[in-house]
Protein backbone atom coordinates (compact mmCIF):
# COMPACT_ATOMS: atom_id res chain seq x y z
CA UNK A 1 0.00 0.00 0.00
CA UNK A 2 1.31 3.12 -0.84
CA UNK A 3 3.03 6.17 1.83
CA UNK A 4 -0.43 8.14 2.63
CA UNK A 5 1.75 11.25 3.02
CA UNK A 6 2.63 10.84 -0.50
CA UNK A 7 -0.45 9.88 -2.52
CA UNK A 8 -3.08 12.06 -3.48
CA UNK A 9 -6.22 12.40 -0.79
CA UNK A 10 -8.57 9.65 -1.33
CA UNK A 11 -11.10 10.46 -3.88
CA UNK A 12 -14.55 8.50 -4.43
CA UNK A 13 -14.83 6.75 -8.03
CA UNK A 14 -18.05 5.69 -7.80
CA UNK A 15 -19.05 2.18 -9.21
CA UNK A 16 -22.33 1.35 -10.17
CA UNK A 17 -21.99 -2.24 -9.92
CA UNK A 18 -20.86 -1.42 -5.97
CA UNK A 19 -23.71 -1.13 -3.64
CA UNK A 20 -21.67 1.33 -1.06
CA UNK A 21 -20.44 3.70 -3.36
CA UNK A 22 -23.23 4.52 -5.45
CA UNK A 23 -24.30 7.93 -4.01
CA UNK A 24 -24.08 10.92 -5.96
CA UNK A 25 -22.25 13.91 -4.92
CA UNK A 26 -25.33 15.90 -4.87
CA UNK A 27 -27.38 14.08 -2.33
CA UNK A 28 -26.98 14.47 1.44
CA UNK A 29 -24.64 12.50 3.45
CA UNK A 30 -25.38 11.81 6.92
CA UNK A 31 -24.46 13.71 9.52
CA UNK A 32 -22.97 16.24 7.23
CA UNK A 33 -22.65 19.28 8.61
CA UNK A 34 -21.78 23.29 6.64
CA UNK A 35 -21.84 23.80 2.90
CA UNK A 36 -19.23 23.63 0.13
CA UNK A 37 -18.65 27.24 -0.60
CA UNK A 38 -16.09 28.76 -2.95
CA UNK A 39 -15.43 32.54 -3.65
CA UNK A 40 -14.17 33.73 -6.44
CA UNK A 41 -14.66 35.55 -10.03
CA UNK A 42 -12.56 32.89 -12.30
CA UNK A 43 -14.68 31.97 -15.47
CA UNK A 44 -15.56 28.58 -13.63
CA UNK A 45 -16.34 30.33 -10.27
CA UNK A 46 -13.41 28.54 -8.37
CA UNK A 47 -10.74 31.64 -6.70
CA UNK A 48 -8.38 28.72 -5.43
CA UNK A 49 -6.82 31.59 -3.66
CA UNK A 50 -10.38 32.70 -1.29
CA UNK A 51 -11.50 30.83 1.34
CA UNK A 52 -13.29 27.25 1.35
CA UNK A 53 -15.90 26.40 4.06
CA UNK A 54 -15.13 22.60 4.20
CA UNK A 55 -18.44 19.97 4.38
CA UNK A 56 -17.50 17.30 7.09
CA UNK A 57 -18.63 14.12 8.64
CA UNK A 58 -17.96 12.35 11.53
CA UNK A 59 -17.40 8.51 10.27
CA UNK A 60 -15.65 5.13 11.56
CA UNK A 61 -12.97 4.68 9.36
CA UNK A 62 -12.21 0.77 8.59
CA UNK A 63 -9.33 0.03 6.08
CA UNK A 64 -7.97 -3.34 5.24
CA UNK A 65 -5.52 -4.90 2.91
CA UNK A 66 -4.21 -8.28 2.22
CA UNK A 67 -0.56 -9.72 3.28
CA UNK A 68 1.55 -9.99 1.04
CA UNK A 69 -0.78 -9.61 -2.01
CA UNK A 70 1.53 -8.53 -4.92
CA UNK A 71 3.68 -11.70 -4.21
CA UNK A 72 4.96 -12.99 -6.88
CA UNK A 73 3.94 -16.65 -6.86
CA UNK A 74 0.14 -15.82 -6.80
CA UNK A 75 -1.31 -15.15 -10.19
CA UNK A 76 -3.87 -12.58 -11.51
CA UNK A 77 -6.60 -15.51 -11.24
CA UNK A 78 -5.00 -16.34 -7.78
CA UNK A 79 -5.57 -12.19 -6.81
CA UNK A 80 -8.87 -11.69 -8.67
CA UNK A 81 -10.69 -14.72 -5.98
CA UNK A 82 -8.64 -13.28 -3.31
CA UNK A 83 -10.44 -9.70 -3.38
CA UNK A 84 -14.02 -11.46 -3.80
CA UNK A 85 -13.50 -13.78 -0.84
CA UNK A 86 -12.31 -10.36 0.47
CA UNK A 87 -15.23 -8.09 -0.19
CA UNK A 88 -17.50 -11.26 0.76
CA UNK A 89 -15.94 -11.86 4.15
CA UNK A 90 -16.22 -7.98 4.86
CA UNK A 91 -19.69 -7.58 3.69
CA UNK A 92 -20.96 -10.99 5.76
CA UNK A 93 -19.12 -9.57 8.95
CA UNK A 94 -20.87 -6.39 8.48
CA UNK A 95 -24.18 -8.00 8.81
CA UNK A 96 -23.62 -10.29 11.12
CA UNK A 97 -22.25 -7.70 13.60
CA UNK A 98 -25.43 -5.36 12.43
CA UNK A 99 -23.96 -2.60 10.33
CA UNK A 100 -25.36 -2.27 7.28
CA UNK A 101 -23.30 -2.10 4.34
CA UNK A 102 -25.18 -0.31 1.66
CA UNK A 103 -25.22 3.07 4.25
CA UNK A 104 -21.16 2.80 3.90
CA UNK A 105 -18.69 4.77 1.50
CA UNK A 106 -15.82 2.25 0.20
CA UNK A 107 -12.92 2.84 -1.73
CA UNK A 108 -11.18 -0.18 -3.47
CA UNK A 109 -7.08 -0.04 -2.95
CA UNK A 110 -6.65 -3.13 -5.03
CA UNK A 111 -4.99 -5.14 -2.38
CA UNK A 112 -7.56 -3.94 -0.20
CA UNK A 113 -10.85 -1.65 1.08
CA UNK A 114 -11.41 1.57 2.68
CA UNK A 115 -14.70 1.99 4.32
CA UNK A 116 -16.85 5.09 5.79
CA UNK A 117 -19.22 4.52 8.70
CA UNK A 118 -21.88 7.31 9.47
CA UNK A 119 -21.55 8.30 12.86
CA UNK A 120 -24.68 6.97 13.43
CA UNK A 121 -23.61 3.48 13.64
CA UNK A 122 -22.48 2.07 17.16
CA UNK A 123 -18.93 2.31 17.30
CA UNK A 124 -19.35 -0.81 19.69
CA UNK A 125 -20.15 -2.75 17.16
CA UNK A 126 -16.84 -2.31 15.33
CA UNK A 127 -15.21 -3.54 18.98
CA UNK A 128 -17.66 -6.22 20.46
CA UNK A 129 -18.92 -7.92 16.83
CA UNK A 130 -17.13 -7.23 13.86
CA UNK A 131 -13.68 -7.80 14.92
CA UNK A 132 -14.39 -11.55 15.62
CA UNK A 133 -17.10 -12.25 12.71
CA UNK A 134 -14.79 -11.32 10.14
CA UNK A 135 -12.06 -13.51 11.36
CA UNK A 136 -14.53 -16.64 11.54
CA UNK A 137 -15.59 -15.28 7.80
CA UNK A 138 -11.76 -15.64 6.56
CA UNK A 139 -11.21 -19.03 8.13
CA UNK A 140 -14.44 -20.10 5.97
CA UNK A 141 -13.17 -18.45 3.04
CA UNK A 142 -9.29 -20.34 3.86
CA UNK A 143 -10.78 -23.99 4.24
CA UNK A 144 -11.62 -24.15 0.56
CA UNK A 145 -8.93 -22.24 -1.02
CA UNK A 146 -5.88 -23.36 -1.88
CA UNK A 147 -2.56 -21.74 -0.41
CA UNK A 148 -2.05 -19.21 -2.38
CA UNK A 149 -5.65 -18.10 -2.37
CA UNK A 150 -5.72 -17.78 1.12
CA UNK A 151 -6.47 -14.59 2.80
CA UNK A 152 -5.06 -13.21 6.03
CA UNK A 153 -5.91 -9.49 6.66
CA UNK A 154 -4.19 -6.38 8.75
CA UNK A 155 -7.06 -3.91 9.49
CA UNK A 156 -6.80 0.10 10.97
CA UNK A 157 -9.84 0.70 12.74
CA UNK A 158 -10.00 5.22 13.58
CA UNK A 159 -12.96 7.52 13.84
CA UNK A 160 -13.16 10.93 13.02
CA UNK A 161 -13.98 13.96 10.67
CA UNK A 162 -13.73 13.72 7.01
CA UNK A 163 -14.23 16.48 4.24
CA UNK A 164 -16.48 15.98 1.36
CA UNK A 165 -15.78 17.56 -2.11
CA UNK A 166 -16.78 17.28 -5.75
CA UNK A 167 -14.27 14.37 -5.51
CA UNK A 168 -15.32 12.55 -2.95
CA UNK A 169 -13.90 12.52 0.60
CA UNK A 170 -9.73 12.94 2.04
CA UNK A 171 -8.88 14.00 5.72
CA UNK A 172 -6.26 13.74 8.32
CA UNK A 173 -8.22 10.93 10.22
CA UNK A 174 -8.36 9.06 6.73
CA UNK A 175 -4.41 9.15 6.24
CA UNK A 176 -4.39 8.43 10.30
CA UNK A 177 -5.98 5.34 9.35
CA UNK A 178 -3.57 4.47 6.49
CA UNK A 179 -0.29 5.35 8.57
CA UNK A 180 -1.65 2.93 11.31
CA UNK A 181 -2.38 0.32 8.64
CA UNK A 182 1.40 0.52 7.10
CA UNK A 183 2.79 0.62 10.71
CA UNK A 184 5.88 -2.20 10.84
CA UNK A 185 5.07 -2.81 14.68
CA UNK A 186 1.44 -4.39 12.40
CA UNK A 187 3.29 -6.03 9.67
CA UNK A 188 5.35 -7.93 12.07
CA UNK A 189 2.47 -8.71 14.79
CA UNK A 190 0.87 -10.60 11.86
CA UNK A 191 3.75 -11.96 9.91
CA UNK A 192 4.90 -13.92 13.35
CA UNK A 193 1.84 -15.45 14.04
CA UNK A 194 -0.84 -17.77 12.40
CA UNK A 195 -3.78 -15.20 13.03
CA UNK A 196 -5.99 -14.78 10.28
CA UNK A 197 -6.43 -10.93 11.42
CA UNK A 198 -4.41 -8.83 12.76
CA UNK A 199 -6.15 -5.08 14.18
CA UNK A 200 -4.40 -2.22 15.19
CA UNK A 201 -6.47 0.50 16.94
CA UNK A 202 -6.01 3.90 16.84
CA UNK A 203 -5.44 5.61 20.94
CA UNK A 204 -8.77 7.47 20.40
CA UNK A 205 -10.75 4.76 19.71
CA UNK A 206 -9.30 1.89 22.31
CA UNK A 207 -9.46 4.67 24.88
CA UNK A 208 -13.16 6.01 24.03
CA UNK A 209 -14.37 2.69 22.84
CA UNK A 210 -12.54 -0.63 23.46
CA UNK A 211 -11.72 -0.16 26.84
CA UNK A 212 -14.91 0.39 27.94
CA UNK A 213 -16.68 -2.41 26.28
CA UNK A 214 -17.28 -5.78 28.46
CA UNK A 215 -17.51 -7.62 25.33
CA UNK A 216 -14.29 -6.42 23.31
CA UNK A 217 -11.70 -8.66 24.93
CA UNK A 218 -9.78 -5.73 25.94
CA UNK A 219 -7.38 -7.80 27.37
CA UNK A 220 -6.38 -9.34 23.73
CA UNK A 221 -4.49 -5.71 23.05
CA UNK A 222 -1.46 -4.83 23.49
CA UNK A 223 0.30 -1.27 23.41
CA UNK A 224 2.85 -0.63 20.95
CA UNK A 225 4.42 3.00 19.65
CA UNK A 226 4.34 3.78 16.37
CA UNK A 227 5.44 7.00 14.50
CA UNK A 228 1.66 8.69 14.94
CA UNK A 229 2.33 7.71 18.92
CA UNK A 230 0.15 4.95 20.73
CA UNK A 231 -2.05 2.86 19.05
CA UNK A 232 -3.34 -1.04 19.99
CA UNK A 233 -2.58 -3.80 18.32
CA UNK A 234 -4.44 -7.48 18.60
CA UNK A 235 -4.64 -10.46 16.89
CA UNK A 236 -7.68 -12.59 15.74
CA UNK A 237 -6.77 -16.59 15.13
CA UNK A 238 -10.38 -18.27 13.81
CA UNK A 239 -12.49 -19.45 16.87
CA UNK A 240 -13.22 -22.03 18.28
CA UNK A 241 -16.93 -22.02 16.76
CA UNK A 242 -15.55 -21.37 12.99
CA UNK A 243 -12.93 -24.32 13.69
CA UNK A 244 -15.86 -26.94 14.70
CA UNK A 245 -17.85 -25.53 11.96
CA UNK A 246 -14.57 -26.28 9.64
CA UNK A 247 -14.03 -29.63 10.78
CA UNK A 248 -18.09 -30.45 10.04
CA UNK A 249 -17.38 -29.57 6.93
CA UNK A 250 -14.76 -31.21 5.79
CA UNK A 251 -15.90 -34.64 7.14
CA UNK A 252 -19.16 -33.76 4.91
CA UNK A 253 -17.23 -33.59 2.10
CA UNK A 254 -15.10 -36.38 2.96
């Protein structure tokens, strides 16, 4: 994935045949809050020198990619089933932990997915449901793939304000997000371990959120420094229940 602080701010391309990122510019996004305004007497009414009155939104940013995706032994049929398994995994843990999908904003990052969460949505959610769903989700995917179709996934879970434009949507708490996801202290948490998922939490949202759920296995983070400054980092193997549910099925099939 590429240095945030070098690539251009995220921009929506909206795809029809994607359910989440199908709403116009033009219509309202939730919790929005102030108006696009420009000022200026150019020919196409943009004075890139006035001021700009930005249109924000509190979200839940979730971004994901896949280990090691550009290696070299997978091939392009290899990749292509490893980003629907992907996007299938994501969107069944979504349900299951009761956020709807077709409210979100996602942006595809080829070896991955970032997503927008109104504000609306729980935050708890993200900590006590998803977290654990889509690990059980990749362990299903994993039991009929070969190797080199398997999927194991870092995820950068934030929360904050994001700007809206003709473009689509950039922010500080977007390339937050993206810093945490490229962190090494991640890389290596995962790459030493047979988890399926490996989560790193920004400070904001362990301390506002994750700490104070009963049901977000707190304990499962750890604290580790990176160069934003604290963030917490935990690791998902498949569960027990999605191991039994493996097992059943492979003595089904024989």
């Amino acid at each position: 994935m590429s240095d945030p602080e070098t690539a251009r701010p995220v921009a929506w391309r909206p795809d029809p045949r994607a359910r989440g990122s199908t709403w116009l510019h033009s219509d309202p996004l939730p919790e929005m809050v102030g108006v696009v305004t420009y000022h200026g007497t150019e020919a196409d009414g943009v004075d890139w020198r006035g001021s700009l009155a930005l249109t924000t939104a509190h979200c839940t940013i979730v971004v994901v990619d896949v280990e090691s995706f550009g290696r070299r032994s997978r091939t392009n049929p290899n990749r292509v089933r490893i980003r629907r398994g992907m996007y299938r995994a994501i969107e069944r843990a979504f349900a299951a932990a009761g956020i709807p999908w077709d409210i979100c904003r996602h942006e595809d990052l080829g070896d991955g997915v970032l997503v927008l969460v109104p504000a609306r949505v729980s935050k708890t959610l993200f900590a006590d449901l998803l977290l654990g769903e889509l690990a059980d989700e990749l362990q299903a995917h994993n039991g009929v793939h070969p190797p080199l179709e398997r999927i194991r996934l870092r995820l950068a879970l934030h929360a904050g304000e994001v700007s809206y434009d003709a473009y689509g949507a950039t922010g500080s708490s977007i390339l937050h997000a993206q810093r945490l996801l490229d962190a090494p202290e991640l890389r290596r948490a995962l790459a030493d371990t047979k988890a399926v998922l490996a989560v790193i939490a920004s400070a904001w949202v362990f301390d506002e959120v994750i700490r104070h759920s009963e049901r977000g296995f707190v304990d499962a983070y750890r604290c580790v420094r990176t160069e934003d400054g604290a963030a917490w980092i935990r690791l998902l193997p498949a569960s027990a229940t999605a191991r039994r549910r493996e097992l059943a099925r492979r003595r089904r099939l024989g």
